[in-house]
C-alpha atoms as a PDB file:
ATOM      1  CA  UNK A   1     -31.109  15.372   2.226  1.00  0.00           C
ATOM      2  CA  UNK A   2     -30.093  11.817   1.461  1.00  0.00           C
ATOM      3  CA  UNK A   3     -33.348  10.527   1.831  1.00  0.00           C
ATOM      4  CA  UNK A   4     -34.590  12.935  -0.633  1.00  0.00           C
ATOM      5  CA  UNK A   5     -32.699  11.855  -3.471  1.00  0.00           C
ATOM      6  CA  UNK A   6     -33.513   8.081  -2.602  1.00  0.00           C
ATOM      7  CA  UNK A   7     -36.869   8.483  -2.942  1.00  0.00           C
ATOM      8  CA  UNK A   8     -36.764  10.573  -6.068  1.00  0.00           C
ATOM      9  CA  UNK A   9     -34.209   7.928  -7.774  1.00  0.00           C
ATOM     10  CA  UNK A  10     -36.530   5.776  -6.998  1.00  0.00           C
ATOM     11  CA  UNK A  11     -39.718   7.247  -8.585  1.00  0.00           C
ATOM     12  CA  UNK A  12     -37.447   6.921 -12.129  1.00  0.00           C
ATOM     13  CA  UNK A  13     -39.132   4.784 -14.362  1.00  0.00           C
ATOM     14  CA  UNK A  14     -36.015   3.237 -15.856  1.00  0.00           C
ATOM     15  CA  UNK A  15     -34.552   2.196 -11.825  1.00  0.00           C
ATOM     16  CA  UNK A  16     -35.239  -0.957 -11.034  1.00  0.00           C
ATOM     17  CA  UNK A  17     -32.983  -0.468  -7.270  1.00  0.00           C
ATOM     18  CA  UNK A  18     -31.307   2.105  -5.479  1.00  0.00           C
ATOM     19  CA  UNK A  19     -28.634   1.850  -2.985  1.00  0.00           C
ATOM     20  CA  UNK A  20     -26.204   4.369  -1.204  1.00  0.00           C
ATOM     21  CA  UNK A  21     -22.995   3.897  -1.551  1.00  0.00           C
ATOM     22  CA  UNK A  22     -20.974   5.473   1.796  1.00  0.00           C
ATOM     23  CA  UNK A  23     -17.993   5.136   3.859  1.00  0.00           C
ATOM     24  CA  UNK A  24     -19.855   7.544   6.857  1.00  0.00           C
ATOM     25  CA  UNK A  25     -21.697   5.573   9.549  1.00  0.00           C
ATOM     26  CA  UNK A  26     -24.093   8.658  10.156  1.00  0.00           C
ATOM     27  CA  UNK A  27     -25.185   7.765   6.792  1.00  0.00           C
ATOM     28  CA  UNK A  28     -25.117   4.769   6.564  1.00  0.00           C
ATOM     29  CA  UNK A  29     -27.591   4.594   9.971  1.00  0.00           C
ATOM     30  CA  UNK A  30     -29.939   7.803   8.642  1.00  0.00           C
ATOM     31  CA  UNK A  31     -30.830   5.233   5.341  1.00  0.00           C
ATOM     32  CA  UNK A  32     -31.239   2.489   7.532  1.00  0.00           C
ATOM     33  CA  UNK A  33     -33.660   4.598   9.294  1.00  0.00           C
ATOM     34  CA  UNK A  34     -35.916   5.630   6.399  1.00  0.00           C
ATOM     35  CA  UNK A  35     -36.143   1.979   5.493  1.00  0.00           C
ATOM     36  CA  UNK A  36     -33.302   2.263   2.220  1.00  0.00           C
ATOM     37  CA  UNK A  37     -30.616  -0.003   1.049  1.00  0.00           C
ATOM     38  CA  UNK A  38     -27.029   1.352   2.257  1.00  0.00           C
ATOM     39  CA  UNK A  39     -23.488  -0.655   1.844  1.00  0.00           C
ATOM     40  CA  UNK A  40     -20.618   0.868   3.778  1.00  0.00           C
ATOM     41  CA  UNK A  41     -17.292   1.060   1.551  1.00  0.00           C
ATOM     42  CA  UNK A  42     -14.043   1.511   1.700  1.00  0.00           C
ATOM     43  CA  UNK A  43     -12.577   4.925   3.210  1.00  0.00           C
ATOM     44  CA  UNK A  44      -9.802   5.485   0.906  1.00  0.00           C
ATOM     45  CA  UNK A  45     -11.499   6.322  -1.866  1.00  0.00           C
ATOM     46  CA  UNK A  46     -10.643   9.395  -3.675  1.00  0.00           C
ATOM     47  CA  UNK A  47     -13.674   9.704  -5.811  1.00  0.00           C
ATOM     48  CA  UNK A  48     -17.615   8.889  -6.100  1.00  0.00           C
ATOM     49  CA  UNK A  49     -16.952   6.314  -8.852  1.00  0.00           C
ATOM     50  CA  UNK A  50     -14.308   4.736  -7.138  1.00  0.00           C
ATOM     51  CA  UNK A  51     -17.001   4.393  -4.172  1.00  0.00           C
ATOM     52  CA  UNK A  52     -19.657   3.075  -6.137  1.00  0.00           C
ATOM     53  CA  UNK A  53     -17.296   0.622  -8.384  1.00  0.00           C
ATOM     54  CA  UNK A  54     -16.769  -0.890  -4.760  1.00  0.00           C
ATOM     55  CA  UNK A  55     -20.403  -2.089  -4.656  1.00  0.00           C
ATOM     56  CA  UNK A  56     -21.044  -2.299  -8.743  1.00  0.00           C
ATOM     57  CA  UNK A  57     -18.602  -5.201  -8.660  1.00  0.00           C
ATOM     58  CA  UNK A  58     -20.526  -7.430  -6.191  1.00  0.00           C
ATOM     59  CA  UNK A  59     -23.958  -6.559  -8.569  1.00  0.00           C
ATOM     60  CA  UNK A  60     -25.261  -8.258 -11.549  1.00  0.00           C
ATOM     61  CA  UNK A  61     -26.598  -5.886 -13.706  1.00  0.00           C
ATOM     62  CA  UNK A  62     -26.000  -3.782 -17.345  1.00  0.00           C
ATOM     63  CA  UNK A  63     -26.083  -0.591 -16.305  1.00  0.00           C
ATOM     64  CA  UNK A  64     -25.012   1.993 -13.204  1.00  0.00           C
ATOM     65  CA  UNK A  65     -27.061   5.548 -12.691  1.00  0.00           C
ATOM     66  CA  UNK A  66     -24.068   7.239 -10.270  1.00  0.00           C
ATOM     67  CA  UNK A  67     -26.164  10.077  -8.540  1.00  0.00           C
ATOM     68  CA  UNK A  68     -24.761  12.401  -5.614  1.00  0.00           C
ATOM     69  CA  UNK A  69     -26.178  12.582  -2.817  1.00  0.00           C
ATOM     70  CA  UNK A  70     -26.351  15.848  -2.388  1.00  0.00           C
ATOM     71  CA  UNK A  71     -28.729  16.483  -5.148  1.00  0.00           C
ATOM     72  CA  UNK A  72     -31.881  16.847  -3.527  1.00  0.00           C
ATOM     73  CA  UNK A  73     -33.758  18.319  -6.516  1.00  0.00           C
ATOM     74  CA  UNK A  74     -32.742  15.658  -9.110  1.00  0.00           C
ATOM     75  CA  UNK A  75     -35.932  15.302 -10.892  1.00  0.00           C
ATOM     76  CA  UNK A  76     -36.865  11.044 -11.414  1.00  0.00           C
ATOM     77  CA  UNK A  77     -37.819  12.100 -15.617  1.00  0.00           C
ATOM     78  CA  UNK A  78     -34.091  13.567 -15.901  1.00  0.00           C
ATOM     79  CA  UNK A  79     -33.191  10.433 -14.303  1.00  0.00           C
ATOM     80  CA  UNK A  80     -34.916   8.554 -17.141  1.00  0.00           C
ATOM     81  CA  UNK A  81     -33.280  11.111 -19.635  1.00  0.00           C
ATOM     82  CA  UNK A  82     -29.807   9.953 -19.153  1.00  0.00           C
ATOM     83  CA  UNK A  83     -30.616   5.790 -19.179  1.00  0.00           C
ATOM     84  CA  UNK A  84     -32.752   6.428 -22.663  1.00  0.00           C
ATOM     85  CA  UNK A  85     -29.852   6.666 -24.825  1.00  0.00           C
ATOM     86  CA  UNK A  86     -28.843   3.287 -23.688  1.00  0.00           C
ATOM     87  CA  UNK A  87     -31.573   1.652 -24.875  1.00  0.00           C
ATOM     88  CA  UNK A  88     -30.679   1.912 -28.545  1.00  0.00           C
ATOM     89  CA  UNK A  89     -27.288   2.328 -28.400  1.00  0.00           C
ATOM     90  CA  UNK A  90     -25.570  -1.096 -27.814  1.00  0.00           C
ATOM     91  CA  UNK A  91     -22.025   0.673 -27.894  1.00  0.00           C
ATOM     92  CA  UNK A  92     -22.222   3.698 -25.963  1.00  0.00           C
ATOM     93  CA  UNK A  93     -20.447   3.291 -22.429  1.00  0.00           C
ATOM     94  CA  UNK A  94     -20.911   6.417 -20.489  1.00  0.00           C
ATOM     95  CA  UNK A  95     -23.647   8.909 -20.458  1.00  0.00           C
ATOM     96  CA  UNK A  96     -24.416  12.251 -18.209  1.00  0.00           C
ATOM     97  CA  UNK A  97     -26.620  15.305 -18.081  1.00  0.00           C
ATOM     98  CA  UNK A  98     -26.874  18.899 -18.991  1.00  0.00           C
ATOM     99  CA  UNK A  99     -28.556  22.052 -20.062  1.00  0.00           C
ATOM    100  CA  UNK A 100     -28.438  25.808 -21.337  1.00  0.00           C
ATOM    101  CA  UNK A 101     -27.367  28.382 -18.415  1.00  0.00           C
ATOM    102  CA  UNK A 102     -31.013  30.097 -17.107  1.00  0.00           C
ATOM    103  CA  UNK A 103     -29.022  32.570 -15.383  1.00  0.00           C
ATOM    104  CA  UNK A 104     -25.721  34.273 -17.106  1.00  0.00           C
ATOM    105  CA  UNK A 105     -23.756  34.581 -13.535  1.00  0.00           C
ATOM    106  CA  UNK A 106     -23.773  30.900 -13.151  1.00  0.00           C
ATOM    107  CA  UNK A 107     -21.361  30.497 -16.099  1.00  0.00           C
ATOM    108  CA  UNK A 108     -18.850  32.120 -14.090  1.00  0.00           C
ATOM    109  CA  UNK A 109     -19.338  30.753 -10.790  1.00  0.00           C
ATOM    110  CA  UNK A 110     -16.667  28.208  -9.851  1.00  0.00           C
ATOM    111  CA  UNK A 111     -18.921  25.957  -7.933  1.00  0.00           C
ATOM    112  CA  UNK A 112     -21.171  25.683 -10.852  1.00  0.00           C
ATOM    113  CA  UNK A 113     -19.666  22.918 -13.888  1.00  0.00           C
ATOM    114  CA  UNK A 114     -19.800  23.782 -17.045  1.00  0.00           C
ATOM    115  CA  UNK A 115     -19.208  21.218 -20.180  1.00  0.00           C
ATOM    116  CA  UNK A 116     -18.673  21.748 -23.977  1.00  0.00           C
ATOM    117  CA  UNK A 117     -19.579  19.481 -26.580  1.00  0.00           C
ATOM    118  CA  UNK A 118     -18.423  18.405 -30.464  1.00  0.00           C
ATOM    119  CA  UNK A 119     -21.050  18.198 -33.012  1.00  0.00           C
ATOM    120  CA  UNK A 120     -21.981  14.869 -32.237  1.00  0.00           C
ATOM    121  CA  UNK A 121     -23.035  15.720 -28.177  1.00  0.00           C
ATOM    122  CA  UNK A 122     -20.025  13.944 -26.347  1.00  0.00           C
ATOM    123  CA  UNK A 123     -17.906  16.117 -24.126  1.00  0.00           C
ATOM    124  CA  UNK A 124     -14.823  17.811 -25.029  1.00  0.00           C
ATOM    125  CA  UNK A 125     -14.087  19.575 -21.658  1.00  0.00           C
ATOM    126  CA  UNK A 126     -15.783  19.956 -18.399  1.00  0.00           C
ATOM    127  CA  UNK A 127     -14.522  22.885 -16.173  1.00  0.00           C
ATOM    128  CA  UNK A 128     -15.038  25.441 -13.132  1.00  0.00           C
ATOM    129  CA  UNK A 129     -13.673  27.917 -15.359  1.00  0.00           C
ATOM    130  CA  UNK A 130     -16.150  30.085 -17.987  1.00  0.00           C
ATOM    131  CA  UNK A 131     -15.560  27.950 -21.043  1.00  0.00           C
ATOM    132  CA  UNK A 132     -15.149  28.674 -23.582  1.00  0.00           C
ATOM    133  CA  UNK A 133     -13.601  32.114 -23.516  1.00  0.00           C
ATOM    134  CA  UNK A 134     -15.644  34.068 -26.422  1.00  0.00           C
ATOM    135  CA  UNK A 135     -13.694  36.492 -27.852  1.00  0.00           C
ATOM    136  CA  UNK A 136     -16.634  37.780 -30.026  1.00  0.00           C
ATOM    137  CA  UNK A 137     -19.792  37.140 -27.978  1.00  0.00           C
ATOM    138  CA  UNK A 138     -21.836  37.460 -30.825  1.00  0.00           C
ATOM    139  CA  UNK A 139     -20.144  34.709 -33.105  1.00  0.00           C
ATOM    140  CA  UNK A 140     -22.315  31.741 -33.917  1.00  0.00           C
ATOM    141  CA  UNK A 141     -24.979  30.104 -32.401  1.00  0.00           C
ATOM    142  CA  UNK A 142     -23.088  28.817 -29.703  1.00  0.00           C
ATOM    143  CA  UNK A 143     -24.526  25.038 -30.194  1.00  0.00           C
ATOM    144  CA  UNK A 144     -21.233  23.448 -28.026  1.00  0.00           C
ATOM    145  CA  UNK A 145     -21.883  25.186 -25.486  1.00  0.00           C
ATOM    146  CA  UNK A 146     -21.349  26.156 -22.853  1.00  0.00           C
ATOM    147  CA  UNK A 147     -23.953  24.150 -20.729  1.00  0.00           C
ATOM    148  CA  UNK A 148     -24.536  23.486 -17.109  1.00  0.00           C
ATOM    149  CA  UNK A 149     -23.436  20.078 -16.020  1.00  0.00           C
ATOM    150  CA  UNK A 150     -25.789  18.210 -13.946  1.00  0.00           C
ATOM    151  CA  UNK A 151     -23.911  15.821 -11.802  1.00  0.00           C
ATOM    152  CA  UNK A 152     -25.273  12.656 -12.619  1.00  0.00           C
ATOM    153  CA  UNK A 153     -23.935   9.563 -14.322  1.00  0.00           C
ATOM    154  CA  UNK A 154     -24.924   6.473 -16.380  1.00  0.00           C
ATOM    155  CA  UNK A 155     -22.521   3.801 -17.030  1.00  0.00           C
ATOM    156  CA  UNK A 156     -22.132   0.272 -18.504  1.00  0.00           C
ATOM    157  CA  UNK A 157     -21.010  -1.781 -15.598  1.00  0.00           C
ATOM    158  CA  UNK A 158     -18.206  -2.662 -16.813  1.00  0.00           C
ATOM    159  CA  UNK A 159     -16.942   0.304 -18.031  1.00  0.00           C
ATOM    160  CA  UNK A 160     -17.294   1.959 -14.443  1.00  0.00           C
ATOM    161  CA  UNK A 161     -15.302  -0.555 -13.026  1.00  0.00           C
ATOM    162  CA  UNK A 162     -12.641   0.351 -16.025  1.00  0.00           C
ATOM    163  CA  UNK A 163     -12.835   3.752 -15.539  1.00  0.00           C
ATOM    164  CA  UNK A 164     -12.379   2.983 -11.810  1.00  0.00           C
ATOM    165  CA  UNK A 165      -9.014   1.344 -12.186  1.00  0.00           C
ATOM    166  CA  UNK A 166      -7.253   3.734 -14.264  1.00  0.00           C
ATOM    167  CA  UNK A 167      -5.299   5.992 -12.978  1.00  0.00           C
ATOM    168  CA  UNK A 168      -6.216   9.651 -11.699  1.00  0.00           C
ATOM    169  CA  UNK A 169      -4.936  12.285 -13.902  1.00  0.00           C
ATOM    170  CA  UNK A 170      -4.039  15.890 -13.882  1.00  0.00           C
ATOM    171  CA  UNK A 171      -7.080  17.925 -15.303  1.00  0.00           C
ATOM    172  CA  UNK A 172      -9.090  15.921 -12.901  1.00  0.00           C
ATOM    173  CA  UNK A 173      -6.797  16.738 -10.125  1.00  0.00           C
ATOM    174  CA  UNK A 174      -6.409  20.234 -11.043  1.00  0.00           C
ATOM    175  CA  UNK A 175     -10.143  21.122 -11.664  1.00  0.00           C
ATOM    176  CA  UNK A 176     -11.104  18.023  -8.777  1.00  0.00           C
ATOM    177  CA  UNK A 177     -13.762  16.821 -11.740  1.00  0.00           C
ATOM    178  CA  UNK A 178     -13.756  13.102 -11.619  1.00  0.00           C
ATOM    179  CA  UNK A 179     -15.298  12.953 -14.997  1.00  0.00           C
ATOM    180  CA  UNK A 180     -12.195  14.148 -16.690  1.00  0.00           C
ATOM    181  CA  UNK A 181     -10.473  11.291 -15.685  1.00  0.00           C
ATOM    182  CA  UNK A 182     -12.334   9.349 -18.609  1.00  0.00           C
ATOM    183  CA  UNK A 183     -11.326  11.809 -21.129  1.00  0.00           C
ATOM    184  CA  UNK A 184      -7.991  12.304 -20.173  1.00  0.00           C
ATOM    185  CA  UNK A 185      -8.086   8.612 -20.860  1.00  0.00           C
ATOM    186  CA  UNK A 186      -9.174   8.680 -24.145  1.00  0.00           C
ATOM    187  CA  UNK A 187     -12.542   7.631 -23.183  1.00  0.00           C
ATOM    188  CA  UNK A 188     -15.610   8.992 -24.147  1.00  0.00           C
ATOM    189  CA  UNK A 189     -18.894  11.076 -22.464  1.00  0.00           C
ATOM    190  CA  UNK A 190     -22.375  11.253 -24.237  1.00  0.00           C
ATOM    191  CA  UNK A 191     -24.411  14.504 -23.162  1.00  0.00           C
ATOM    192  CA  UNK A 192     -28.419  14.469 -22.896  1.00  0.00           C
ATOM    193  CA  UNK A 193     -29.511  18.054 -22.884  1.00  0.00           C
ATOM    194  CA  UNK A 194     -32.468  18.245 -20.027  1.00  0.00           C
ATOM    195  CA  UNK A 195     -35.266  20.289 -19.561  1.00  0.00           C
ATOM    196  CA  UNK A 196     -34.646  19.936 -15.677  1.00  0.00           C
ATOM    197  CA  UNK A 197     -32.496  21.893 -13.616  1.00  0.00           C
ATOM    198  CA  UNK A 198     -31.100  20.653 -10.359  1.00  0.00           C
ATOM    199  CA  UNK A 199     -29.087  22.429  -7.372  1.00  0.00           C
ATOM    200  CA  UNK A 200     -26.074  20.825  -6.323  1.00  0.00           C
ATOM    201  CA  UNK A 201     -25.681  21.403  -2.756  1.00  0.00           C
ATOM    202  CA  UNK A 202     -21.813  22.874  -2.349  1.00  0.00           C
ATOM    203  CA  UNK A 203     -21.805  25.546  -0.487  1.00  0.00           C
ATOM    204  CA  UNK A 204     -24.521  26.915   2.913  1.00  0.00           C
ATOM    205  CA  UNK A 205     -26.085  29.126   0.359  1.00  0.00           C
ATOM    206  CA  UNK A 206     -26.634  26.421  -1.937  1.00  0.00           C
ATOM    207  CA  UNK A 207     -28.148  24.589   1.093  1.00  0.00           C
ATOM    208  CA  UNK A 208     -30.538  27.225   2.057  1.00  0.00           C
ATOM    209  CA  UNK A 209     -31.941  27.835  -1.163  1.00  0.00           C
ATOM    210  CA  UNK A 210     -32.889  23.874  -1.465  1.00  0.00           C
ATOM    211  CA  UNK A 211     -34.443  24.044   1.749  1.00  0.00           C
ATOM    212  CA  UNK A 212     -36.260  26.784   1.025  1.00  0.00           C
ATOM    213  CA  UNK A 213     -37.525  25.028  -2.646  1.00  0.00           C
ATOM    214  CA  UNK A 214     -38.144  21.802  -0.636  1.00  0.00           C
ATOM    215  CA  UNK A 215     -40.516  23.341   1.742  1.00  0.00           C
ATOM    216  CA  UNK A 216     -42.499  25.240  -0.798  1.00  0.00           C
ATOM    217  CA  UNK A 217     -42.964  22.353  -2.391  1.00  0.00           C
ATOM    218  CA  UNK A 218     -44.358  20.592   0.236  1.00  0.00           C
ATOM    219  CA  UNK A 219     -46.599  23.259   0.760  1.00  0.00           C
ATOM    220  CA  UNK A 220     -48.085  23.199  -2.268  1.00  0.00           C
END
């Protein structure tokens, strides 16, 4: 599965290197294997960004694209989707993905994240609960939301490391959401609404269903 994201990170147009980012030496030996670039961290790290602020703090670059591994299906365009806004927006810190629900169950699932937004596209709230609660389901056009969050994120360098130092805080350790550790903090989330869907892998069932997608796609 790892080696599947790799390669599609690296297919982005906007990527200029990908590395993995791991405290497991199974993992760390697989991407050694298929010929990527690994660094083992740290094992006391509560969270993906603290993991990858580990190895952003020994690089010299602008910008860090924080993908999960277990995204399999992360296509390299909606890669591209999320780094765009950077490029004319000098200010803007922190950037992530998401899109309209395809099916209607998935707003209720738990495993699935779902994200509001204020008028502007930055997040307001990101939860496993169905948000928001619609007391009249037929009241406006529903243009905050809610949308699917697509676990990826795009960060100014040094605003990862920022967001790495402060502390946790108790949405994101209620809901486990990293990301709500940045608004907790005052801090501030642009969304890019994508076209392309991606499956989290979370639960056997999730896993099954990628394989399944993977190996039709290799078959045609």
């Amino acid at each position: 599965m790892i080696e599947h994201v790799y390669r599609r990170a690296a297919s982005a147009r906007h990527v200029d290197a990908v590395i993995v980012a791991t405290d497991d030496a199974r993992i760390f030996d697989a991407v050694q294997r298929f010929g990527g670039d690994v660094r083992l961290t740290r094992s006391t790290h509560a969270t993906g960004t603290d993991r990858i602020a580990e190895v952003a703090a020994t690089l010299d670059c602008d910008l860090i694209v924080n993908l999960q591994g277990d995204e399999p299906l992360i296509e390299p365009a909606a890669i591209d989707e999320a780094i765009e806004p950077f490029r004319d927006d000098a200010d803007l810190q922190m950037a992530s993905l998401c899109q309209r629900f395809h099916e209607s169950a998935d707003a209720l699932d738990p495993h699935v994240v779902k994200v509001v937004t204020d008028r502007r596209g930055f997040a307001l709230y990101f939860s496993r609960a169905a948000i928001p609660f619609l007391r009249d389901a037929h009241a406006g056009d529903h243009a905050a939301g809610p949308f699917k969050h697509i676990g990826l994120y795009v960060q100014r360098r040094e605003f990862l490391l920022k967001v790495a130092s402060l502390e946790p805080t108790p949405l994101e350790r209620a809901e486990a959401l990293e990301q709500l550790r940045v608004l907790e903090h005052g801090l501030s989330i642009r969304m890019v609404q994508t076209q392309y869907d991606s499956i989290g892998v979370d639960t056997p069932e999730d896993l099954e269903r990628v394989r399944r997608l993977l190996t039709a796609e290799a078959r045609a």
